[in-house]
PDB file of N, CA and C in Angstrom:
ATOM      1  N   UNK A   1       0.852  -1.181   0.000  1.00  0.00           N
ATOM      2  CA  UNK A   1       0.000   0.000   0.000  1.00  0.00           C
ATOM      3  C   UNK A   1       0.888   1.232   0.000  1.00  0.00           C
ATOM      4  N   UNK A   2       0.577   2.162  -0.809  1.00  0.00           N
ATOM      5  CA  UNK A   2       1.312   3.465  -0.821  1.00  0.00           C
ATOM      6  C   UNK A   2       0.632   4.744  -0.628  1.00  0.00           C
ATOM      7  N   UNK A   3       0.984   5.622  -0.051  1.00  0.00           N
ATOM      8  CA  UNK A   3       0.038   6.644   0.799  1.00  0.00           C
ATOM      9  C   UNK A   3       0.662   7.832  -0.893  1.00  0.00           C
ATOM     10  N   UNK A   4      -0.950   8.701  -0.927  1.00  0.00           N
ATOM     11  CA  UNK A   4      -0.841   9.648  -2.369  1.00  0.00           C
ATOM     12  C   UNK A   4      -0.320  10.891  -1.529  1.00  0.00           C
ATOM     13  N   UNK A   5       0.972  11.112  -2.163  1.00  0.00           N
ATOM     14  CA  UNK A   5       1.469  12.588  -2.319  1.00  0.00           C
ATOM     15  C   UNK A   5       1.618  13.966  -2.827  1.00  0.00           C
ATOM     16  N   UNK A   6       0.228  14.713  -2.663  1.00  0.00           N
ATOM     17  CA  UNK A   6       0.141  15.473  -3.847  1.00  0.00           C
ATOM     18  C   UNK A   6       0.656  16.812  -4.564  1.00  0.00           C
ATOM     19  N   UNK A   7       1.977  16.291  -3.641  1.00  0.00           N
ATOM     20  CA  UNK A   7       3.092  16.840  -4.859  1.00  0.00           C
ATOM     21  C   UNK A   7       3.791  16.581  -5.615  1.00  0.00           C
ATOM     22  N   UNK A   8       3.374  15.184  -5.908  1.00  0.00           N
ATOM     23  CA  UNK A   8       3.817  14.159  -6.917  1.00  0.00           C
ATOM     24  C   UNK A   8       3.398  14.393  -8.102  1.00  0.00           C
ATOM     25  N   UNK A   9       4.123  14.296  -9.043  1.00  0.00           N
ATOM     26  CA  UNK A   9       3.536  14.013 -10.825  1.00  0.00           C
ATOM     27  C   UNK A   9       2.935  12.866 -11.129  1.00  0.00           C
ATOM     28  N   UNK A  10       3.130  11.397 -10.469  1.00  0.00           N
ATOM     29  CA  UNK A  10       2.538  10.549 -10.390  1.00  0.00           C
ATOM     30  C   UNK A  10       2.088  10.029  -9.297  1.00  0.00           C
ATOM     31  N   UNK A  11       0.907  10.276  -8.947  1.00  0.00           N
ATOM     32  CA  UNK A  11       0.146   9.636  -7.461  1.00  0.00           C
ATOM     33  C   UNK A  11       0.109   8.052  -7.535  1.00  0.00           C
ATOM     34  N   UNK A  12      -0.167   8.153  -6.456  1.00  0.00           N
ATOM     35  CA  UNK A  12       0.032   6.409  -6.132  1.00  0.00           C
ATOM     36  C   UNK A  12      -1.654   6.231  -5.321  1.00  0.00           C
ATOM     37  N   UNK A  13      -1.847   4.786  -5.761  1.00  0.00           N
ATOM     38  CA  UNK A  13      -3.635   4.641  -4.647  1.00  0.00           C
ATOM     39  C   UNK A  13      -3.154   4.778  -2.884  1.00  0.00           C
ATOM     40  N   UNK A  14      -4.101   5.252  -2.443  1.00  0.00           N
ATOM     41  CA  UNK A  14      -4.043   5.202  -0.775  1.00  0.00           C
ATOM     42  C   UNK A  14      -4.189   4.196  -0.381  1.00  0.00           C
ATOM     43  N   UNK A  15      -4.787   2.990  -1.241  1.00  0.00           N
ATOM     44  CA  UNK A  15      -5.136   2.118  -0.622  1.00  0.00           C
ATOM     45  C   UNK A  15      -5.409   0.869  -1.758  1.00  0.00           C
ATOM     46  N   UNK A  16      -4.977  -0.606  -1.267  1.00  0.00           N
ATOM     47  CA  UNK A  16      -5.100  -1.913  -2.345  1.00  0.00           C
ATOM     48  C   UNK A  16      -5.675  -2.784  -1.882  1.00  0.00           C
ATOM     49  N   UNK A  17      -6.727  -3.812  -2.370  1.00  0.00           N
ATOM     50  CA  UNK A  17      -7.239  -4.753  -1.806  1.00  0.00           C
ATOM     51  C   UNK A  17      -6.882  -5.499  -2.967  1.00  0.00           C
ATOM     52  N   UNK A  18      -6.523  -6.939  -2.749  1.00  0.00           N
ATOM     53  CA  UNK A  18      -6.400  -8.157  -3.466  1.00  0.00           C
ATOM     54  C   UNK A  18      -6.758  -9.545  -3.390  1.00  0.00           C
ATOM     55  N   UNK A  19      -7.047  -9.731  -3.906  1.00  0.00           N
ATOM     56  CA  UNK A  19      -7.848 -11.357  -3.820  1.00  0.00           C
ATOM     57  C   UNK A  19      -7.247 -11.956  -5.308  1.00  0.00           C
ATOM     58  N   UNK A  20      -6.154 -12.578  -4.991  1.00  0.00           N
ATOM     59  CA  UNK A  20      -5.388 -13.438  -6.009  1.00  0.00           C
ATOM     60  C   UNK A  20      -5.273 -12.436  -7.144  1.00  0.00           C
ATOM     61  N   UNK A  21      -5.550 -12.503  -8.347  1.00  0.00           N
ATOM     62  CA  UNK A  21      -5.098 -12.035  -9.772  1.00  0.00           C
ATOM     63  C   UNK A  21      -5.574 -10.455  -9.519  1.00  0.00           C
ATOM     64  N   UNK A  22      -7.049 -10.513  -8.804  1.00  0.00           N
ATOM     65  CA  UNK A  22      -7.430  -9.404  -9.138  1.00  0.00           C
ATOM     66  C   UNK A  22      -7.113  -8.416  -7.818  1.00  0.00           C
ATOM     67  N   UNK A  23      -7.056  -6.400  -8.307  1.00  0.00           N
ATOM     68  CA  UNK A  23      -6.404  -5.696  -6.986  1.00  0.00           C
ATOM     69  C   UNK A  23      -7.857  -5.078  -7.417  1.00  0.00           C
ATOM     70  N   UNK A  24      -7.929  -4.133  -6.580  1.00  0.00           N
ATOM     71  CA  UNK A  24      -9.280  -3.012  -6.388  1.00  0.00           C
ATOM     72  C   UNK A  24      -8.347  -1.830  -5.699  1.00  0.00           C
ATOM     73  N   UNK A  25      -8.184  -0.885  -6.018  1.00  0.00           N
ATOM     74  CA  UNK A  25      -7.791   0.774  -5.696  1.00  0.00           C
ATOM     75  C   UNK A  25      -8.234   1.548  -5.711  1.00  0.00           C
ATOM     76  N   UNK A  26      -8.150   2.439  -4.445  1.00  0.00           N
ATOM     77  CA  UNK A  26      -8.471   3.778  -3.954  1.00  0.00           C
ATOM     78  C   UNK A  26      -7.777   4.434  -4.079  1.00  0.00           C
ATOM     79  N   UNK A  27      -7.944   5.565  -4.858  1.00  0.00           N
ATOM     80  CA  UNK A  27      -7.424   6.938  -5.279  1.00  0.00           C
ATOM     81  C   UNK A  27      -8.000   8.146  -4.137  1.00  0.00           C
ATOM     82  N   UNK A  28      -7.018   8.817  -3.894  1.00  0.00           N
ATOM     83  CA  UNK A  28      -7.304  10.051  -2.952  1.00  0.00           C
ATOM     84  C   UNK A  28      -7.607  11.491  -4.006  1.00  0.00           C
ATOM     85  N   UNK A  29      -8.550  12.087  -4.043  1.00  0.00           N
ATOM     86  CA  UNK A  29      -8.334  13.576  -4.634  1.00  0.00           C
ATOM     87  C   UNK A  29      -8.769  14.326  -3.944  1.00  0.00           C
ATOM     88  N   UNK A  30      -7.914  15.939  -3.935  1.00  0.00           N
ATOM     89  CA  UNK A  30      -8.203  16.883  -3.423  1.00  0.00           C
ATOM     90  C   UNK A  30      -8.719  18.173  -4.229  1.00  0.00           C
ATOM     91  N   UNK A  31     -10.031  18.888  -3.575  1.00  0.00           N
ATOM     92  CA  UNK A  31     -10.155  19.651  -4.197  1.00  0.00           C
ATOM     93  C   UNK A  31     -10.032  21.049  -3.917  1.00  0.00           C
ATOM     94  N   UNK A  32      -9.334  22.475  -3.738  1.00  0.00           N
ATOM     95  CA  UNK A  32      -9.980  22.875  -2.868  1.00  0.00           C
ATOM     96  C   UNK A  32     -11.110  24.196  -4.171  1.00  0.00           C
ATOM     97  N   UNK A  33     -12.398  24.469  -2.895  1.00  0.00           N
ATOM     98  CA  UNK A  33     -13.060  25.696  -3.223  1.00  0.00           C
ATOM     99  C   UNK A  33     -12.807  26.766  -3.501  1.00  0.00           C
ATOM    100  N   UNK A  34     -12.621  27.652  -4.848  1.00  0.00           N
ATOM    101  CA  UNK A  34     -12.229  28.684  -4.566  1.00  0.00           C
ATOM    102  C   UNK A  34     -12.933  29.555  -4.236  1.00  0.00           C
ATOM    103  N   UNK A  35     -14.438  29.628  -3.793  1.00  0.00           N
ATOM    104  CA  UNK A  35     -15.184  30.619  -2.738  1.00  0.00           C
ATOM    105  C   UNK A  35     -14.728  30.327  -1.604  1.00  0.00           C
ATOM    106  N   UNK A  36     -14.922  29.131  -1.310  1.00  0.00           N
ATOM    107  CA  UNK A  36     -14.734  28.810   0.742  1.00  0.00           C
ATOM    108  C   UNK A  36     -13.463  29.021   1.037  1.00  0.00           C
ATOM    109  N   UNK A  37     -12.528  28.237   0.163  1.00  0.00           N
ATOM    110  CA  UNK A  37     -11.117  27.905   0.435  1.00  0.00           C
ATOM    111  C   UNK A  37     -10.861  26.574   1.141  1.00  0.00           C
ATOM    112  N   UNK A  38     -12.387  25.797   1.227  1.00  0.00           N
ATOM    113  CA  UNK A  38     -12.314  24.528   2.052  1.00  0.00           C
ATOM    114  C   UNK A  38     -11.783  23.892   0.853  1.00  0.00           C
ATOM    115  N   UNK A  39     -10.694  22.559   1.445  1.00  0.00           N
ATOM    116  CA  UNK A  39     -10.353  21.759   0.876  1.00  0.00           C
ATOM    117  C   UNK A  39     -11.258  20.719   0.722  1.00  0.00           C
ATOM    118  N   UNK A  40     -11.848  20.120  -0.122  1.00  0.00           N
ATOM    119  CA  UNK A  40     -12.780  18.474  -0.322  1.00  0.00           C
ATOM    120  C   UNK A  40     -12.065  17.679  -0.868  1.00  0.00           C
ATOM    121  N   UNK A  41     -12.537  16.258  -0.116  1.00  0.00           N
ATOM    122  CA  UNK A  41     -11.424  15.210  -0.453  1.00  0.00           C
ATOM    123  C   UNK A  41     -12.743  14.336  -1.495  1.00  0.00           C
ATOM    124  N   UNK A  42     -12.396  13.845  -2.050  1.00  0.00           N
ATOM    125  CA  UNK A  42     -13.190  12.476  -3.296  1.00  0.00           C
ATOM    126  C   UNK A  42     -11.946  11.186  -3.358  1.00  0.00           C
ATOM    127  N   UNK A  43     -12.874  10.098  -3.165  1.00  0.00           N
ATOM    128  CA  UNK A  43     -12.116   9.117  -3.410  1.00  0.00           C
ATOM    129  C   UNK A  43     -13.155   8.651  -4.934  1.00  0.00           C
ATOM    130  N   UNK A  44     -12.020   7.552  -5.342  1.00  0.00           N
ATOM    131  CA  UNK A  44     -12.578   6.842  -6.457  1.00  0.00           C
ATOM    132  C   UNK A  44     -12.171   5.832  -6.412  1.00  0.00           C
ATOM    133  N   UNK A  45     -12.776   4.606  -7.188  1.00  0.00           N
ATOM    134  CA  UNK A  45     -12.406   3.227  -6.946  1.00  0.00           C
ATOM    135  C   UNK A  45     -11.891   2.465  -8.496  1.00  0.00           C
ATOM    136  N   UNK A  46     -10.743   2.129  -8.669  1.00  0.00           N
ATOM    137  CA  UNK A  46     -11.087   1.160  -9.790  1.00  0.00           C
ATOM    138  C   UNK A  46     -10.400  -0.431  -9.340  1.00  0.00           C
ATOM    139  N   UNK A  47     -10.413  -1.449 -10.612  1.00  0.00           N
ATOM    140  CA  UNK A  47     -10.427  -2.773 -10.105  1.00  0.00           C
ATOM    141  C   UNK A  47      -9.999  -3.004 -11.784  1.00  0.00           C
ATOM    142  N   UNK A  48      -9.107  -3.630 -11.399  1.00  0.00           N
ATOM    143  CA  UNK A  48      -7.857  -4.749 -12.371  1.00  0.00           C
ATOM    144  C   UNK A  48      -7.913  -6.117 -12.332  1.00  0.00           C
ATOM    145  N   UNK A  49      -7.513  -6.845 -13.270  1.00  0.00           N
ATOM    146  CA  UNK A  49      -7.497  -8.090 -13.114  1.00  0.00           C
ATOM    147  C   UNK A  49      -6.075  -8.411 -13.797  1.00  0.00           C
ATOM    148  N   UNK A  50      -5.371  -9.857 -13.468  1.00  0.00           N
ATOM    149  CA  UNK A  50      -4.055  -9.739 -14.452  1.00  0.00           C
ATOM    150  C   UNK A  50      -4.398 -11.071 -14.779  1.00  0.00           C
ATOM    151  N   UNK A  51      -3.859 -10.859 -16.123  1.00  0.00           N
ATOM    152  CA  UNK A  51      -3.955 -12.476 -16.715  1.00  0.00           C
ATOM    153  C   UNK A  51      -2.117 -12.579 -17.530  1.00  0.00           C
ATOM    154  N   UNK A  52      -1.951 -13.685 -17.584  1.00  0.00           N
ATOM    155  CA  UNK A  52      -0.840 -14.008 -18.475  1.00  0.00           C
ATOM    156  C   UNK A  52      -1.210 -14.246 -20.168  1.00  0.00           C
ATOM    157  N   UNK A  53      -0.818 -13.846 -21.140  1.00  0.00           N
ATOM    158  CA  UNK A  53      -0.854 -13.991 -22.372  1.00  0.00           C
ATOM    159  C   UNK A  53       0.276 -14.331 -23.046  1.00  0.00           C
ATOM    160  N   UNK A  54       0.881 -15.427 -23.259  1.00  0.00           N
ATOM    161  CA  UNK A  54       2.055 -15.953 -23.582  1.00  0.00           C
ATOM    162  C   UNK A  54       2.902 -15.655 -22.473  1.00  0.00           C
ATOM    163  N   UNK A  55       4.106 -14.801 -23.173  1.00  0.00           N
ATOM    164  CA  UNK A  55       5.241 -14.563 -21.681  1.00  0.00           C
ATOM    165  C   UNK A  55       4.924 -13.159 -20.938  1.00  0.00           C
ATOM    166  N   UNK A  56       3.822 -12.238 -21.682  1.00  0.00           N
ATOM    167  CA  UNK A  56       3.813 -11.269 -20.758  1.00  0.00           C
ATOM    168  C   UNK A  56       2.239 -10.812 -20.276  1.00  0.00           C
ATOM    169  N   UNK A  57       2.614 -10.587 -19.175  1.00  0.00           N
ATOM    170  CA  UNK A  57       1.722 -10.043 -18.275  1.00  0.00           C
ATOM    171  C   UNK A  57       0.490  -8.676 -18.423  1.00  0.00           C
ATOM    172  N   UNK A  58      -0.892  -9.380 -18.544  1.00  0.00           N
ATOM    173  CA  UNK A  58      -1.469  -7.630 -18.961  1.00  0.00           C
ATOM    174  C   UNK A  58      -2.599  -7.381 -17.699  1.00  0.00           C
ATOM    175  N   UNK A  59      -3.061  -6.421 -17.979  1.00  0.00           N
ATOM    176  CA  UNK A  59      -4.054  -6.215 -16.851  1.00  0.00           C
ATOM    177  C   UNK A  59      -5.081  -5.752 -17.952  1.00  0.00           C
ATOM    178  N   UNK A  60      -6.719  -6.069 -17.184  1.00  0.00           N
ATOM    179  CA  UNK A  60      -8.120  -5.666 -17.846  1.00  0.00           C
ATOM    180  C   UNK A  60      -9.064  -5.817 -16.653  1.00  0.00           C
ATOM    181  N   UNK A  61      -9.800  -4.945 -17.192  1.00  0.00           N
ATOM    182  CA  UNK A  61     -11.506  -4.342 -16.167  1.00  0.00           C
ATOM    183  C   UNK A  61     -11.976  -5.301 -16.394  1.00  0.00           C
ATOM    184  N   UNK A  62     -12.178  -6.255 -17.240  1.00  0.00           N
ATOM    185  CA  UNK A  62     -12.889  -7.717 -17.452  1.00  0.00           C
ATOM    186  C   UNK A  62     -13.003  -8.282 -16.326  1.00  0.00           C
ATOM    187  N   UNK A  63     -13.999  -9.141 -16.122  1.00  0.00           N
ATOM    188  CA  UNK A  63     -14.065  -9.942 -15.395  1.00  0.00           C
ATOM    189  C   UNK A  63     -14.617 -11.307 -15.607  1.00  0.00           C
ATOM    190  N   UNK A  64     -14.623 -12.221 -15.039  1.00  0.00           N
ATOM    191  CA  UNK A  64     -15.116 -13.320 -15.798  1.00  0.00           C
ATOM    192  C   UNK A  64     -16.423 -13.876 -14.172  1.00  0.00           C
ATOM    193  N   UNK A  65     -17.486 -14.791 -14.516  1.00  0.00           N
ATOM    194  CA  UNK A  65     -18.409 -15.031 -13.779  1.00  0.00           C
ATOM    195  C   UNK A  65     -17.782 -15.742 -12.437  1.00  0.00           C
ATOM    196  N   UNK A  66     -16.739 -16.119 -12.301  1.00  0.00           N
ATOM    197  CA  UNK A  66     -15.624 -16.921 -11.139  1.00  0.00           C
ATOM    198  C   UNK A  66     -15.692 -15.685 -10.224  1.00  0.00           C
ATOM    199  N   UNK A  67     -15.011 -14.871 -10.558  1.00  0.00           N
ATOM    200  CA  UNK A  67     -14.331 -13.568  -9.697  1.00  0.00           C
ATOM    201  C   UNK A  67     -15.670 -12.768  -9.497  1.00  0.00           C
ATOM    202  N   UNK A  68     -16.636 -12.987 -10.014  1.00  0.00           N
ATOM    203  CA  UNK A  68     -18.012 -11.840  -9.381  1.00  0.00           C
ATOM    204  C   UNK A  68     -17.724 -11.612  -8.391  1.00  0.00           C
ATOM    205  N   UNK A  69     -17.681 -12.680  -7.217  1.00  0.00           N
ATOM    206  CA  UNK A  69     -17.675 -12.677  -6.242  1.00  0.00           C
ATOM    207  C   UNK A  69     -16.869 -11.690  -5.391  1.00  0.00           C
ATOM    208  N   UNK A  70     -15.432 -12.237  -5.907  1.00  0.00           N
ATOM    209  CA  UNK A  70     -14.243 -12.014  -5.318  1.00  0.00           C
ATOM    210  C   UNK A  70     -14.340 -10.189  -5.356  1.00  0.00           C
ATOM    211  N   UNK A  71     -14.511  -9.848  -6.583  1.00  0.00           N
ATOM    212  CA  UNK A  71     -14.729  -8.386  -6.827  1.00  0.00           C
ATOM    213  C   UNK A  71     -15.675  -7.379  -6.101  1.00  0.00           C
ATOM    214  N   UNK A  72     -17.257  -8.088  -5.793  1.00  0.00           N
ATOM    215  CA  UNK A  72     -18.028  -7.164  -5.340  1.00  0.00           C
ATOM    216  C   UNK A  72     -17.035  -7.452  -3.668  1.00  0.00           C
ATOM    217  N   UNK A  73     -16.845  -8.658  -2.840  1.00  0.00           N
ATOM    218  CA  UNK A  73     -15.987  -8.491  -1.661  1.00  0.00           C
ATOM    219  C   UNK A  73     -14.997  -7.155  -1.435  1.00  0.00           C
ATOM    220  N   UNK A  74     -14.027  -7.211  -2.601  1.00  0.00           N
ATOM    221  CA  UNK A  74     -13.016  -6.208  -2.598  1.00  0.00           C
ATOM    222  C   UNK A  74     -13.440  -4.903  -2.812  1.00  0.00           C
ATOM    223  N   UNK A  75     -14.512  -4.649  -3.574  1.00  0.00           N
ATOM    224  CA  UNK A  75     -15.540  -3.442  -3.798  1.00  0.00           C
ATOM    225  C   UNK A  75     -16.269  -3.076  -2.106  1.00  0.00           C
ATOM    226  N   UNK A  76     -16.457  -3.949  -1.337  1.00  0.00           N
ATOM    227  CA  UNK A  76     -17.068  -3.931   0.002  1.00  0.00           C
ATOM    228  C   UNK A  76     -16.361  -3.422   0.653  1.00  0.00           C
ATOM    229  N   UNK A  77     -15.068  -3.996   0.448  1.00  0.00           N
ATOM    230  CA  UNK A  77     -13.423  -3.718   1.811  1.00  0.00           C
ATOM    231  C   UNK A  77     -13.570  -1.945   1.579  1.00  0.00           C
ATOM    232  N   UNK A  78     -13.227  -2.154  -0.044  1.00  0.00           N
ATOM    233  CA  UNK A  78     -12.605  -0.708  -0.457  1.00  0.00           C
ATOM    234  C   UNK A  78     -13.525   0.569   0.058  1.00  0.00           C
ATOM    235  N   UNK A  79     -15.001  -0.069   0.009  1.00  0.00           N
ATOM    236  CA  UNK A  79     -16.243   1.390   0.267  1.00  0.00           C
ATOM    237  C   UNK A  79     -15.857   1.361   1.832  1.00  0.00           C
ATOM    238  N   UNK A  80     -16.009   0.083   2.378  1.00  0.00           N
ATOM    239  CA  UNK A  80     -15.561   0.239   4.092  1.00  0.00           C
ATOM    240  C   UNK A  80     -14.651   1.026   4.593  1.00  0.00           C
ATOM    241  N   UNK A  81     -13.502   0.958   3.628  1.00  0.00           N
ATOM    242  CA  UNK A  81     -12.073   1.748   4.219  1.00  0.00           C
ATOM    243  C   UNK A  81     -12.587   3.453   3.836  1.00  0.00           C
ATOM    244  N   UNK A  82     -13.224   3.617   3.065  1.00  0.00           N
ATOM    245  CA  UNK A  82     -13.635   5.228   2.198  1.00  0.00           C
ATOM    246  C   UNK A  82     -14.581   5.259   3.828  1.00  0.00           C
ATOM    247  N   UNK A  83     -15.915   4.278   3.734  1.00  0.00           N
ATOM    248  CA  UNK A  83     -15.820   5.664   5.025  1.00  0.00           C
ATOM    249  C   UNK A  83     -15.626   5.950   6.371  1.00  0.00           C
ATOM    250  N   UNK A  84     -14.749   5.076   6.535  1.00  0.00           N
ATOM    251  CA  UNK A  84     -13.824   4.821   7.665  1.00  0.00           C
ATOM    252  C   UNK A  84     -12.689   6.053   7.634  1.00  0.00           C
ATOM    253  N   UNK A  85     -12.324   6.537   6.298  1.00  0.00           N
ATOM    254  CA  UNK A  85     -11.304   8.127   6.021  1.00  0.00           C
ATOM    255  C   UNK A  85     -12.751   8.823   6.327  1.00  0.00           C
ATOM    256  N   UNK A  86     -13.857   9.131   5.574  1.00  0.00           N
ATOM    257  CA  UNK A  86     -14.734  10.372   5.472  1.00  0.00           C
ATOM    258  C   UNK A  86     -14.919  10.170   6.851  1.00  0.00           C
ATOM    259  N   UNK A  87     -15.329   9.757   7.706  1.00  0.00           N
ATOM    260  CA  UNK A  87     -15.993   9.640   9.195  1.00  0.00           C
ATOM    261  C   UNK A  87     -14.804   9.500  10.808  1.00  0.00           C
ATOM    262  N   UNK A  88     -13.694   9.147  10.322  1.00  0.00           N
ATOM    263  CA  UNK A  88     -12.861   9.218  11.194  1.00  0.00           C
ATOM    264  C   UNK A  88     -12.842   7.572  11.951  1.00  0.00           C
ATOM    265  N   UNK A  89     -13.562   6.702  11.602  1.00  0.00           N
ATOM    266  CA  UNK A  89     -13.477   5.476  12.549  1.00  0.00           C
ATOM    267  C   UNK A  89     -12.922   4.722  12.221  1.00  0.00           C
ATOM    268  N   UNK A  90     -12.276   4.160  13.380  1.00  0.00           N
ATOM    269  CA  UNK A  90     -11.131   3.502  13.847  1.00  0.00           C
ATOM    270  C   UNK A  90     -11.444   2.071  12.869  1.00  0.00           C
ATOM    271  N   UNK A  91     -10.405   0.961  12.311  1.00  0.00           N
ATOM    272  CA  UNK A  91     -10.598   0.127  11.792  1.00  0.00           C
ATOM    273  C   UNK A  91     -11.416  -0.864  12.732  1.00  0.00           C
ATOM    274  N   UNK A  92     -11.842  -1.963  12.655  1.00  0.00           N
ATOM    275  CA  UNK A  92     -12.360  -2.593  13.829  1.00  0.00           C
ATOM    276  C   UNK A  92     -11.505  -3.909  13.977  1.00  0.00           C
ATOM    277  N   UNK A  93     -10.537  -4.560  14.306  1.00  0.00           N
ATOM    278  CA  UNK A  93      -9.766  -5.474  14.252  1.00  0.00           C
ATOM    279  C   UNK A  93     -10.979  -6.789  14.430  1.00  0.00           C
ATOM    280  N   UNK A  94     -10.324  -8.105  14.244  1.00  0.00           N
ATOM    281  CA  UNK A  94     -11.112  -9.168  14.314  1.00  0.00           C
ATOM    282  C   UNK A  94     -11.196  -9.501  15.478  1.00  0.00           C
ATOM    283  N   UNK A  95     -10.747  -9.445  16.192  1.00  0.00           N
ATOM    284  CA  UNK A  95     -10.323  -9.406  17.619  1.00  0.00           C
ATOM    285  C   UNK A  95     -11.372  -8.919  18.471  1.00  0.00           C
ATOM    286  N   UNK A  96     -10.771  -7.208  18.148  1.00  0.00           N
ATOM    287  CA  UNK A  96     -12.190  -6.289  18.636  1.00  0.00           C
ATOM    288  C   UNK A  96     -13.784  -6.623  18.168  1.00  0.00           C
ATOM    289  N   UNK A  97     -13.529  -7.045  17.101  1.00  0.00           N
ATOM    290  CA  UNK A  97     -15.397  -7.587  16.435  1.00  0.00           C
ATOM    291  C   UNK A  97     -15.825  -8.638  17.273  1.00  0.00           C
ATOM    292  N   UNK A  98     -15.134 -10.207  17.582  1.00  0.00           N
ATOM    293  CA  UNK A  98     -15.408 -11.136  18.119  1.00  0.00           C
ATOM    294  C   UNK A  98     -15.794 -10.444  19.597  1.00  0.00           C
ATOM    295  N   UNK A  99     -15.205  -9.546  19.886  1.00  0.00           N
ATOM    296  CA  UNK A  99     -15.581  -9.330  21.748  1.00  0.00           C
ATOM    297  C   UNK A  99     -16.619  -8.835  21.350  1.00  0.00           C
ATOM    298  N   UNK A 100     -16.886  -7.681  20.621  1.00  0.00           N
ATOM    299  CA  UNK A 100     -18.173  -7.256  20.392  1.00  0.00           C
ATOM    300  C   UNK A 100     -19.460  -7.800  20.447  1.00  0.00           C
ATOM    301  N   UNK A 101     -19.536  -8.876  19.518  1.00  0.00           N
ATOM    302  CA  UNK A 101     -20.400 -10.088  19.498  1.00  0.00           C
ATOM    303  C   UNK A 101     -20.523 -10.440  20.170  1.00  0.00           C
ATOM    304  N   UNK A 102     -20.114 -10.761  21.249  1.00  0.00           N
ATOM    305  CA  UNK A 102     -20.154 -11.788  22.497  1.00  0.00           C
ATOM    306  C   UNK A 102     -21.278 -11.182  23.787  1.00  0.00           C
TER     307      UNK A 102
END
């Protein structure tokens, strides 16, 4: 995972989820207002898949009916972590969830 620097020429995602071939990424953007001067943050999501094609390696938005699954999961993580930044809350460890439950 690589945190976006935006004084970079090339940003990097804030954030990666993976489930074998395929990643899902969160992009950070900033905007600011030029009435308010408030800064607004937007995230965006996209999702890759890699396949091998002879000896080299490509990536595509494709998906095939196997990975539905796997994708809307990583689509779940990724909206979880977005508003876990917009709202301020703490991750919830597995740990902490199981006591919860109890």
């Amino acid at each position: 995972m690589s945190t976006q620097n935006s004084n970079s020429a090339h940003t990097a995602p804030v954030k990666t989820f993976r489930d074998r071939a395929i990643s899902v990424r969160v992009w950070k953007k900033e905007h600011k207002d030029a009435e308010t001067g408030k800064t607004n943050i937007f995230y965006s999501i996209d999702m890759k898949r890699g396949y091998k094609s002879g000896d080299i390696w490509k990536n595509t938005s494709s998906i095939n009916g196997r990975d539905a699954l796997r994708v809307s999961n990583l689509f779940t993580h990724a909206n979880n972590w977005i508003v876990q930044q917009q709202y301020s809350i703490p991750a919830q460890t597995d740990t902490a969830a199981q006591e919860s439950s109890q």
